[in-house]
PDB file of N, CA and C in Angstrom:
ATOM      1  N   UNK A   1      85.805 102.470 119.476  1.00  0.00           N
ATOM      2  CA  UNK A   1      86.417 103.445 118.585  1.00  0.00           C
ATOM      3  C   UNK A   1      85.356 103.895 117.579  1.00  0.00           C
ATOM      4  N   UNK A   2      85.470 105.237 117.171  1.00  0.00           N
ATOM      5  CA  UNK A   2      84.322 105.495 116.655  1.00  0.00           C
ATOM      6  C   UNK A   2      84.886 106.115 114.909  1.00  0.00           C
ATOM      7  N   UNK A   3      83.838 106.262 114.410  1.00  0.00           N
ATOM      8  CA  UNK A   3      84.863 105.930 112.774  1.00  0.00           C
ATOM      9  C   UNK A   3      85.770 107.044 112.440  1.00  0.00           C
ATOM     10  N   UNK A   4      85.543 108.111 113.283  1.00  0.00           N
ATOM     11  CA  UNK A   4      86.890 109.490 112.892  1.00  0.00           C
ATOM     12  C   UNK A   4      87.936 108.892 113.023  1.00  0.00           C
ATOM     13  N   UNK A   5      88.397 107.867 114.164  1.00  0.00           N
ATOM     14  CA  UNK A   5      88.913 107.491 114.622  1.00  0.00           C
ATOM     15  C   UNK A   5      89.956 106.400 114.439  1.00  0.00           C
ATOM     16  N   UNK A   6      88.861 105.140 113.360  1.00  0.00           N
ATOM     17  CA  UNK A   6      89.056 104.556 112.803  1.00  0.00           C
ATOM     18  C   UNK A   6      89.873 104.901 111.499  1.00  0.00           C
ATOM     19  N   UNK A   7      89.398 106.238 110.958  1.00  0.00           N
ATOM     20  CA  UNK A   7      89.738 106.759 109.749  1.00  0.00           C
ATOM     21  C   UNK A   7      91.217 107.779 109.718  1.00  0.00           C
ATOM     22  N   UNK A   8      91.705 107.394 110.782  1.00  0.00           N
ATOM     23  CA  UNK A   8      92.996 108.160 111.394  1.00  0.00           C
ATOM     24  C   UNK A   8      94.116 107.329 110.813  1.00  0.00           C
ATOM     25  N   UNK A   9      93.493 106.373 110.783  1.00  0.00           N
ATOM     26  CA  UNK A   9      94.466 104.863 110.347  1.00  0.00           C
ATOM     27  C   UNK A   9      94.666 105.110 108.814  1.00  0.00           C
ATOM     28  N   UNK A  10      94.027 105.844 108.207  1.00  0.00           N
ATOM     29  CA  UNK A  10      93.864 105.791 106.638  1.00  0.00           C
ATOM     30  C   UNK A  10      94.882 107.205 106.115  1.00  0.00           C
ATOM     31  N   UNK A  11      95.861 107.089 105.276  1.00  0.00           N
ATOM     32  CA  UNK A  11      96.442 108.177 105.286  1.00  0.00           C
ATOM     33  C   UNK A  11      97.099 108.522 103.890  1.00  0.00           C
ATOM     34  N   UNK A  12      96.893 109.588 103.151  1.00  0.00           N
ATOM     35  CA  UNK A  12      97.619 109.718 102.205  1.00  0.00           C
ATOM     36  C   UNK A  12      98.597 110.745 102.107  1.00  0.00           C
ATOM     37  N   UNK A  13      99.492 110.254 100.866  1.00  0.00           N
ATOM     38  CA  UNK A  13     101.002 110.989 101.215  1.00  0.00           C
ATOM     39  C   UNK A  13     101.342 111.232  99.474  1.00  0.00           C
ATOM     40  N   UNK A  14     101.549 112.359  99.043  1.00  0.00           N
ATOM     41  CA  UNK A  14     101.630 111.634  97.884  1.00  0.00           C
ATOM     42  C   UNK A  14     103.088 111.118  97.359  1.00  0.00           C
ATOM     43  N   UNK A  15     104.025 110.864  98.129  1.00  0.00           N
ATOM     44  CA  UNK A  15     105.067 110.107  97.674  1.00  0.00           C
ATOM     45  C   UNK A  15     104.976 109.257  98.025  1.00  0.00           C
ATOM     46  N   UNK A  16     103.650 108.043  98.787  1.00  0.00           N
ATOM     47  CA  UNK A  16     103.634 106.921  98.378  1.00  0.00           C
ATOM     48  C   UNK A  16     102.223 106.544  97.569  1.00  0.00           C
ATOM     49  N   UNK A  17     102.687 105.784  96.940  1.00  0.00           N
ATOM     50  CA  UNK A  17     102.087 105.225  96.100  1.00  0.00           C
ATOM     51  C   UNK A  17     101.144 106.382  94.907  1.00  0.00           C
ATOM     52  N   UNK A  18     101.429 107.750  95.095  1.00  0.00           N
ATOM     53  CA  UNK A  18     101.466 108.084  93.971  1.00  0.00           C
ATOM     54  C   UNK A  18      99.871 109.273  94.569  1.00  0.00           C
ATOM     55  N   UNK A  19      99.784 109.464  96.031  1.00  0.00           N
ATOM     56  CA  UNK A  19      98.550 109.725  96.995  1.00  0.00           C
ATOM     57  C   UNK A  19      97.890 108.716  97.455  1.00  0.00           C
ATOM     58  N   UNK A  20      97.679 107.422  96.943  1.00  0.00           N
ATOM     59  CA  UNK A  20      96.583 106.544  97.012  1.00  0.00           C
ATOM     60  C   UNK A  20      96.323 106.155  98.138  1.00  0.00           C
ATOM     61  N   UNK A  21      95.174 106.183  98.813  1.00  0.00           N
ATOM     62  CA  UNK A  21      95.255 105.783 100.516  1.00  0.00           C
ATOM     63  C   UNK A  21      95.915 104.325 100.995  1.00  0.00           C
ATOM     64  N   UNK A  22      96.537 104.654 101.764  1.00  0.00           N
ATOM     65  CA  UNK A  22      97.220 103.240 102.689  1.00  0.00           C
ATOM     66  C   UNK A  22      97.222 103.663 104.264  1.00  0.00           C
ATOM     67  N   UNK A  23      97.490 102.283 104.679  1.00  0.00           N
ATOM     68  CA  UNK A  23      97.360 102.090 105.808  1.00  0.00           C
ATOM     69  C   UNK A  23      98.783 102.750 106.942  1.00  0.00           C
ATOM     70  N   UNK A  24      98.253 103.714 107.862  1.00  0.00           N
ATOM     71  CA  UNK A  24      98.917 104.327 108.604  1.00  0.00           C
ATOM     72  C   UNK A  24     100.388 104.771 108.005  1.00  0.00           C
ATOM     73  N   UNK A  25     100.494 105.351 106.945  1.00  0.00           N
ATOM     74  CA  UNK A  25     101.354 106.030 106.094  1.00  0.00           C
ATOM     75  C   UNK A  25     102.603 104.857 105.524  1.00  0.00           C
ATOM     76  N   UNK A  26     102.216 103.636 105.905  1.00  0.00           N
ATOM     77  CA  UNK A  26     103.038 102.500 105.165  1.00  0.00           C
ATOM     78  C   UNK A  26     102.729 102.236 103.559  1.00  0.00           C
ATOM     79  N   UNK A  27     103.740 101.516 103.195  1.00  0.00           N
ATOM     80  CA  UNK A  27     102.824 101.025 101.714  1.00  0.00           C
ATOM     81  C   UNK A  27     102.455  99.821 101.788  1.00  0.00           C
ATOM     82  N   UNK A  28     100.880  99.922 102.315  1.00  0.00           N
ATOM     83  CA  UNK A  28     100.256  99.057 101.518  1.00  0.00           C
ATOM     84  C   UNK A  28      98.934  99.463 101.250  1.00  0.00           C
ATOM     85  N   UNK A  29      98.549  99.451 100.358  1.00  0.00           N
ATOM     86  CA  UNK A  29      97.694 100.395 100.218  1.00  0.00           C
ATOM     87  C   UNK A  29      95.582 100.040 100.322  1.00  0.00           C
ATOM     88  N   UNK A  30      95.070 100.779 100.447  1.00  0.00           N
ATOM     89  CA  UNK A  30      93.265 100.506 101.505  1.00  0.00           C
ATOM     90  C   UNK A  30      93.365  99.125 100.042  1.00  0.00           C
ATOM     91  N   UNK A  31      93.109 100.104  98.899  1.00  0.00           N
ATOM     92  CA  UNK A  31      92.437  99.103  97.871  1.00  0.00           C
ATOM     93  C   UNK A  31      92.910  97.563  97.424  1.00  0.00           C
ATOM     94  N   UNK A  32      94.371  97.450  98.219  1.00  0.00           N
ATOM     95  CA  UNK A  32      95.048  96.082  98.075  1.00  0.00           C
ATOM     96  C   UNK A  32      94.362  95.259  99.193  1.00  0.00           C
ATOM     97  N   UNK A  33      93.994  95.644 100.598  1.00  0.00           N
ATOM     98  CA  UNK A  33      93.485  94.941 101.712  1.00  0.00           C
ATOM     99  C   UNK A  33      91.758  95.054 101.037  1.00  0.00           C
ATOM    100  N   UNK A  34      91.096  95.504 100.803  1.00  0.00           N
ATOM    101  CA  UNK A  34      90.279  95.375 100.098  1.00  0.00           C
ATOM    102  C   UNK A  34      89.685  94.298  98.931  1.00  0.00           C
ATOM    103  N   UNK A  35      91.221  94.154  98.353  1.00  0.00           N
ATOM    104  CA  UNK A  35      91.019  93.044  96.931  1.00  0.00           C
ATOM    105  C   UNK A  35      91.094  91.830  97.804  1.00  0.00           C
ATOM    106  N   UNK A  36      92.217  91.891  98.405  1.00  0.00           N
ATOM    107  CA  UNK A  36      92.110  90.219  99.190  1.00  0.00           C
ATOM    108  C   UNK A  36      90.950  90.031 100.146  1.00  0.00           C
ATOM    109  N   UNK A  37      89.865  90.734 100.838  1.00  0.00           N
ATOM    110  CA  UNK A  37      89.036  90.496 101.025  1.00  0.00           C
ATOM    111  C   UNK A  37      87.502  90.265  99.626  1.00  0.00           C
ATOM    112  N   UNK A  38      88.181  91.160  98.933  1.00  0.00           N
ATOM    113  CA  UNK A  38      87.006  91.051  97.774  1.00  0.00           C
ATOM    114  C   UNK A  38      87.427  89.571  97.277  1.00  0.00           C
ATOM    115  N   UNK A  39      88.712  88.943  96.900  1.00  0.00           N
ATOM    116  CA  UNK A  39      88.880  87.524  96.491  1.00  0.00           C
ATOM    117  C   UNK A  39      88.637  86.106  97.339  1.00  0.00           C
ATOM    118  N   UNK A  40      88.312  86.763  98.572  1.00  0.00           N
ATOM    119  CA  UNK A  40      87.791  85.604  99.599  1.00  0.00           C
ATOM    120  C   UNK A  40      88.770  85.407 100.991  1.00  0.00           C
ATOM    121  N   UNK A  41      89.902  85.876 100.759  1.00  0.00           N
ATOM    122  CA  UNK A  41      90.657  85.735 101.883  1.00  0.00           C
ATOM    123  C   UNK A  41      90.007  86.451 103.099  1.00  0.00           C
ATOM    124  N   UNK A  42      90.208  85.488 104.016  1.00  0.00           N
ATOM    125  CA  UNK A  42      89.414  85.869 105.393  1.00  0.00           C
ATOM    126  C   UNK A  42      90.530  87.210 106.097  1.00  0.00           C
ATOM    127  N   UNK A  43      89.696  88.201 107.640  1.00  0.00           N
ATOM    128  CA  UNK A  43      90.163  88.780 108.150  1.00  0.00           C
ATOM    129  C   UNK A  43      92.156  88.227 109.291  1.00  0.00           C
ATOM    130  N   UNK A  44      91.596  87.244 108.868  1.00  0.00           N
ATOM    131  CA  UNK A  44      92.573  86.162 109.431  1.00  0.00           C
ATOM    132  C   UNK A  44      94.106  86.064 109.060  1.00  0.00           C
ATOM    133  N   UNK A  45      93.348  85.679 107.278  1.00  0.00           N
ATOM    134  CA  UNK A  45      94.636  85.766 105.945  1.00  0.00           C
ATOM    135  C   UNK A  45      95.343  86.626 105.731  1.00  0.00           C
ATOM    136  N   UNK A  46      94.580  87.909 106.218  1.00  0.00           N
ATOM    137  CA  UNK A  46      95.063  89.366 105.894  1.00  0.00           C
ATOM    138  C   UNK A  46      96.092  89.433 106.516  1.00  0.00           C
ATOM    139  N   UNK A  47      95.846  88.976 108.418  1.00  0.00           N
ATOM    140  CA  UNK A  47      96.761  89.361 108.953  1.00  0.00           C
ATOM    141  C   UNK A  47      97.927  88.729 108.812  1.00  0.00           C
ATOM    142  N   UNK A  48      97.422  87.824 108.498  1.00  0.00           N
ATOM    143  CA  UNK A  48      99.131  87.017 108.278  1.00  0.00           C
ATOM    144  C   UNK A  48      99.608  86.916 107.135  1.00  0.00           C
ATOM    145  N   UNK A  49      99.208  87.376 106.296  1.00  0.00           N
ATOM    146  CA  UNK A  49     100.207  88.467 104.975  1.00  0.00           C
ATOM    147  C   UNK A  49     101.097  89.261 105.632  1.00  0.00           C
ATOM    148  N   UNK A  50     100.242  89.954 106.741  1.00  0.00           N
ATOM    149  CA  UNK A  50     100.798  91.573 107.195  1.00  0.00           C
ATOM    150  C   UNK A  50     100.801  91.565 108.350  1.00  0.00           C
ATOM    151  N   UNK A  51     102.098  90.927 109.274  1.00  0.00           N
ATOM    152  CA  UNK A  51     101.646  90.519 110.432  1.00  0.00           C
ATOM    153  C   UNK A  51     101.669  91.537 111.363  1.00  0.00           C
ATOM    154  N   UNK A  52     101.435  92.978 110.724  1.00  0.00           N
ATOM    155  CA  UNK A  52     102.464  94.408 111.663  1.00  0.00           C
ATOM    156  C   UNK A  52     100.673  94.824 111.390  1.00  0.00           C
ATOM    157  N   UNK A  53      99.922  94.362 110.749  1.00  0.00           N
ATOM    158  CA  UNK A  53      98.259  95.193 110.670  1.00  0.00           C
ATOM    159  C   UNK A  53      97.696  94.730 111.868  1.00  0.00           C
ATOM    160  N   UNK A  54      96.838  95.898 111.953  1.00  0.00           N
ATOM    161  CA  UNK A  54      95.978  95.576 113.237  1.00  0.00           C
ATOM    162  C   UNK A  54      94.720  95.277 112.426  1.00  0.00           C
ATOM    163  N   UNK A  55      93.625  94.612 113.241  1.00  0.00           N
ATOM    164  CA  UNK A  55      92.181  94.324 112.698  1.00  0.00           C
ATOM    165  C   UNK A  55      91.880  95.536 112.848  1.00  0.00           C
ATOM    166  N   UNK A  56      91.911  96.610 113.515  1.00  0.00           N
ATOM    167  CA  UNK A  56      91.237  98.155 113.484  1.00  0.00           C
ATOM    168  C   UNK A  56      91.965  98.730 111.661  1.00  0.00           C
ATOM    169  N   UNK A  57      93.085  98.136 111.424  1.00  0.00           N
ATOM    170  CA  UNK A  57      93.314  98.849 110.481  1.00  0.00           C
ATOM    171  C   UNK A  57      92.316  98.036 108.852  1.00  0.00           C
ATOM    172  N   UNK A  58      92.301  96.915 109.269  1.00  0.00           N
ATOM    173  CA  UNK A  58      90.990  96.162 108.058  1.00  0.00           C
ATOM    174  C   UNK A  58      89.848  97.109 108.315  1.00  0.00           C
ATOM    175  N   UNK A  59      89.265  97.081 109.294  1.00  0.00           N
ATOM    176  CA  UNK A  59      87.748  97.780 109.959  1.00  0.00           C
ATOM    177  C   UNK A  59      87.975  99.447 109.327  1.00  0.00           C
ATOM    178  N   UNK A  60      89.325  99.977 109.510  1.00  0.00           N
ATOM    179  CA  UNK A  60      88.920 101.351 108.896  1.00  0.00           C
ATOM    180  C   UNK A  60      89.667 101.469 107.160  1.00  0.00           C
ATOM    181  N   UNK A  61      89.619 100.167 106.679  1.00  0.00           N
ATOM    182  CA  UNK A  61      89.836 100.272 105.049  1.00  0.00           C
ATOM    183  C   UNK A  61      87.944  99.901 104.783  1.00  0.00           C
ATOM    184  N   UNK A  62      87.207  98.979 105.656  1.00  0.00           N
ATOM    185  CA  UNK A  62      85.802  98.961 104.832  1.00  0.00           C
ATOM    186  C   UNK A  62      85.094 100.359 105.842  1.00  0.00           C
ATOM    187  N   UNK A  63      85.717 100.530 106.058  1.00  0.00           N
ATOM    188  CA  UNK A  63      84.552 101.959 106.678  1.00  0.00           C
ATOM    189  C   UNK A  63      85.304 103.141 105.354  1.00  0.00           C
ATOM    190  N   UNK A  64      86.070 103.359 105.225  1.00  0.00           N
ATOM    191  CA  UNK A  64      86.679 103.982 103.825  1.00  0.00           C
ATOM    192  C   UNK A  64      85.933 103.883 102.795  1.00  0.00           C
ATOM    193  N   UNK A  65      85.992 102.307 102.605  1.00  0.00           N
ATOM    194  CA  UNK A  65      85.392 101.983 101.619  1.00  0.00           C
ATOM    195  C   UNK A  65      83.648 102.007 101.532  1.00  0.00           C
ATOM    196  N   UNK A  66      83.245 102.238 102.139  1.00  0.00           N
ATOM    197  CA  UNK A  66      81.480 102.564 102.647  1.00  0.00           C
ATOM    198  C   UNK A  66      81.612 103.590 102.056  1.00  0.00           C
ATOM    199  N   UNK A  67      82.670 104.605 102.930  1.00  0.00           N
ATOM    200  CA  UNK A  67      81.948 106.031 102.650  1.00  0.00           C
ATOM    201  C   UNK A  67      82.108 106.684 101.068  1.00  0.00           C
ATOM    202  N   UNK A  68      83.438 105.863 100.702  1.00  0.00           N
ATOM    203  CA  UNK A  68      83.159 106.838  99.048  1.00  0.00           C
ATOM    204  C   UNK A  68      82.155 106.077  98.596  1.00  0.00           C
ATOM    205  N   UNK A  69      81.256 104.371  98.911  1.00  0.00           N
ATOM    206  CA  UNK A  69      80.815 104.101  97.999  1.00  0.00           C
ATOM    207  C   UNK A  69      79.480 104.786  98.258  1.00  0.00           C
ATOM    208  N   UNK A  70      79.170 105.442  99.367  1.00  0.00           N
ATOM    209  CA  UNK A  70      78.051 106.202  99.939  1.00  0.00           C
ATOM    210  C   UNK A  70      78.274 106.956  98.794  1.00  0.00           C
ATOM    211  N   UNK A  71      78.889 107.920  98.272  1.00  0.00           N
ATOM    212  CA  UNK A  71      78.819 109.279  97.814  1.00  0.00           C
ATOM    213  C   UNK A  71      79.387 109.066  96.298  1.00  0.00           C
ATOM    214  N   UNK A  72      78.751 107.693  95.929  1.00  0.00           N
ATOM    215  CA  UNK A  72      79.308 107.730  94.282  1.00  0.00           C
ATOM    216  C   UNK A  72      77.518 107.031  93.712  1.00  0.00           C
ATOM    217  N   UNK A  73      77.601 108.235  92.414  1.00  0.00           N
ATOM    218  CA  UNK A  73      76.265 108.116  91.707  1.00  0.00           C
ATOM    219  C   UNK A  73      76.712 107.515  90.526  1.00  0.00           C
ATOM    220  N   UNK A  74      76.018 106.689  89.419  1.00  0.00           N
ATOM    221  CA  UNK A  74      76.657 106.584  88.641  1.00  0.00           C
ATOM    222  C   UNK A  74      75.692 107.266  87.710  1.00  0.00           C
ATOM    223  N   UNK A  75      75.597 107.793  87.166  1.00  0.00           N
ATOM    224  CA  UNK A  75      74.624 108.123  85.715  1.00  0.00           C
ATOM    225  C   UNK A  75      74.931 107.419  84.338  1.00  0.00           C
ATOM    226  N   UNK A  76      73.892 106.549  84.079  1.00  0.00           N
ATOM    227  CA  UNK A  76      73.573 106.484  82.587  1.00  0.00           C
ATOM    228  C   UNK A  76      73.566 106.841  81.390  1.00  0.00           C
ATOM    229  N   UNK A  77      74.485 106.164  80.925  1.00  0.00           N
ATOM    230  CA  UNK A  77      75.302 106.881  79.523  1.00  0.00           C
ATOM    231  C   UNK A  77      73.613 107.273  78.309  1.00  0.00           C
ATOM    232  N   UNK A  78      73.144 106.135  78.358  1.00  0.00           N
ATOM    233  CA  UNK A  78      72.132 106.038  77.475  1.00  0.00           C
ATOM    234  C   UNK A  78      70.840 106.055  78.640  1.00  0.00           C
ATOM    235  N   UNK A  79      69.469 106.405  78.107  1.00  0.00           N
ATOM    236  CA  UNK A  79      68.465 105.481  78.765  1.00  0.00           C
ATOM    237  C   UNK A  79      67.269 104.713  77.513  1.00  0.00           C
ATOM    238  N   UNK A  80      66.606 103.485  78.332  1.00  0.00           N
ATOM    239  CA  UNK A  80      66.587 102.770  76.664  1.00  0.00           C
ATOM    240  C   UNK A  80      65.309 102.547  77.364  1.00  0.00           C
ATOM    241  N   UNK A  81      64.260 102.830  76.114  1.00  0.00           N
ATOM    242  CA  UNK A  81      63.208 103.332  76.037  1.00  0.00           C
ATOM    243  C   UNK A  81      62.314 102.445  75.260  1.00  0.00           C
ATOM    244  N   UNK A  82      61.449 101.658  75.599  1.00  0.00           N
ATOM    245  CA  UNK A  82      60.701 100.635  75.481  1.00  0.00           C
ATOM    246  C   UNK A  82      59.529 101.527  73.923  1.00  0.00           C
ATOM    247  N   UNK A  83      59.612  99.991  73.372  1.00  0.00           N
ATOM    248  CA  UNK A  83      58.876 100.896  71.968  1.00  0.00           C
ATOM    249  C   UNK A  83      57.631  99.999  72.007  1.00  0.00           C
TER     250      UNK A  83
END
């Protein structure tokens, strides 16, 4: 599967959750499967929180998550300048 593909799985609506992306127009939303991987829970844990997710649907919340973090700059409020 190739990531268009993957990213088919990702869907926003805005009467749920307010637009925020979730998984195949259910509520639960990319950035919640995200946190429990960011807190350590394995691909494993996930599923058995959510026993209706597929592993393609974990695989296209971090390919999501790649691509905005691809296309976010942050700029520097200050820059501090050695005297």
């Amino acid at each position: 599967m190739n990531e268009p593909e993957f990213l088919k799985r990702i869907t926003v609506n805005p009467e749920i959750f307010g637009g925020k992306p979730v998984i195949r127009g259910c509520r639960l939303a990319v950035e919640h499967v995200l946190g429990m991987l960011a807190a350590g829970d394995t691909l494993e844990d996930v599923l058995r929180a959510y026993p209706w997710l597929e592993r393609e649907d974990i695989q296209a919340c971090l390919i999501y998550a790649r691509r905005i973090a691809a296309n976010e700059r942050i700029e520097p409020l200050f820059i501090e300048v050695s005297s």
